[in-house]
Protein backbone atom coordinates (compact mmCIF):
# COMPACT_ATOMS: atom_id res chain seq x y z
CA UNK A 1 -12.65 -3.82 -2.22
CA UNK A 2 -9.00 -5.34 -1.97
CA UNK A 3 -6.53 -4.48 -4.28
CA UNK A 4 -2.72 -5.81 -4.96
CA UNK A 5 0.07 -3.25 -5.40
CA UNK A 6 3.56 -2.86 -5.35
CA UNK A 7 5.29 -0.76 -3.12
CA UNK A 8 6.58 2.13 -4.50
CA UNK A 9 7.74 5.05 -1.33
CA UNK A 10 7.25 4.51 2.40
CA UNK A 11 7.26 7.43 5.15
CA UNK A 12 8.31 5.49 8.26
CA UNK A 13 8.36 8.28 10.68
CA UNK A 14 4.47 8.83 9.31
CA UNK A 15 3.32 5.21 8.40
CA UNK A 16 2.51 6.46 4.70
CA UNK A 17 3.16 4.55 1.49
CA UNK A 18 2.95 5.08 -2.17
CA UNK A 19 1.42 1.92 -4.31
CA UNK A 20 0.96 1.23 -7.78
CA UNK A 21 -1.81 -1.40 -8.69
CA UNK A 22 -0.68 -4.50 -10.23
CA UNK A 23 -0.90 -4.44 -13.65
CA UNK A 24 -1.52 -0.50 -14.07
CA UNK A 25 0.87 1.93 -15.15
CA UNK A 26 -1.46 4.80 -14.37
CA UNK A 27 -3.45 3.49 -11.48
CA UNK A 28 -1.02 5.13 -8.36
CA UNK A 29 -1.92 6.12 -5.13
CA UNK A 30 0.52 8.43 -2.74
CA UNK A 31 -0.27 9.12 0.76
CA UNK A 32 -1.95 5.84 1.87
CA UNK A 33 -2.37 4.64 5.91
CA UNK A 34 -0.69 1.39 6.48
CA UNK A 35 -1.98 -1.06 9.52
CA UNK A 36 0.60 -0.41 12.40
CA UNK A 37 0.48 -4.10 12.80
CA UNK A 38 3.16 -4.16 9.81
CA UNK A 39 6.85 -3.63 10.75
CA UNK A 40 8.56 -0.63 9.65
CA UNK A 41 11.17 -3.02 8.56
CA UNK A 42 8.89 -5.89 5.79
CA UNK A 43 7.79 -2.24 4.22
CA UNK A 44 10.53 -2.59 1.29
CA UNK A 45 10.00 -1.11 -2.14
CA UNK A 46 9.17 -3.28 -4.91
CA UNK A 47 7.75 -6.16 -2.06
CA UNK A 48 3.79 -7.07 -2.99
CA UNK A 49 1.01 -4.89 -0.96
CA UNK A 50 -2.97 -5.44 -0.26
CA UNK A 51 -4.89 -2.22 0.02
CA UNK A 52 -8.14 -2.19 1.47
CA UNK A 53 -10.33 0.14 0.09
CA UNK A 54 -13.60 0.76 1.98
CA UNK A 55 -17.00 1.11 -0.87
CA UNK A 56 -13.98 1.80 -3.61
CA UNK A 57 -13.30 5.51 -2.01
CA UNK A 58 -9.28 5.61 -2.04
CA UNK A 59 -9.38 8.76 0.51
CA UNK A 60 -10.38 5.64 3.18
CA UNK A 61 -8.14 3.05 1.51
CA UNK A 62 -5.15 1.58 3.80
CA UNK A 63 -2.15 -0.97 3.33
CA UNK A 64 -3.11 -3.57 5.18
CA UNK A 65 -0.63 -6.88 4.42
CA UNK A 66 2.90 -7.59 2.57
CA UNK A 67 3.95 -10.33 0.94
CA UNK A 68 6.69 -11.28 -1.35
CA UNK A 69 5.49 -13.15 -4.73
């Protein structure tokens, strides 16, 4: 399952981000794995995210693109 977030905190020294599902206002995840493939520096708050999330368990789910809209 893919999912499109926003950005909400980002642990650089950890690779972790927080995301907030578009169009949710309850629907936030904290903790998440992001691809190392993405640099430190496109991992701005607010910017667009896709979150993979392997047979819809979120404990498996990882950031895996950016994009601005």
């Amino acid at each position: 399952m893919l999912e499109i977030g926003v950005l909400k905190t980002w642990d650089s020294v950890n690779y972790k981000a927080g995301v907030q599902f578009a169009g949710s206002l309850t629907t936030y995840f904290d903790n998440l794995n992001v691809a190392r493939n993405i640099a430190s520096g496109d991992m701005t708050i607010g910017r667009s995210v896709i979150v993979a999330m392997p047979e819809g368990n979120p404990k498996d789910a990882c950031v895996i693109a950016v994009f601005t809209v």
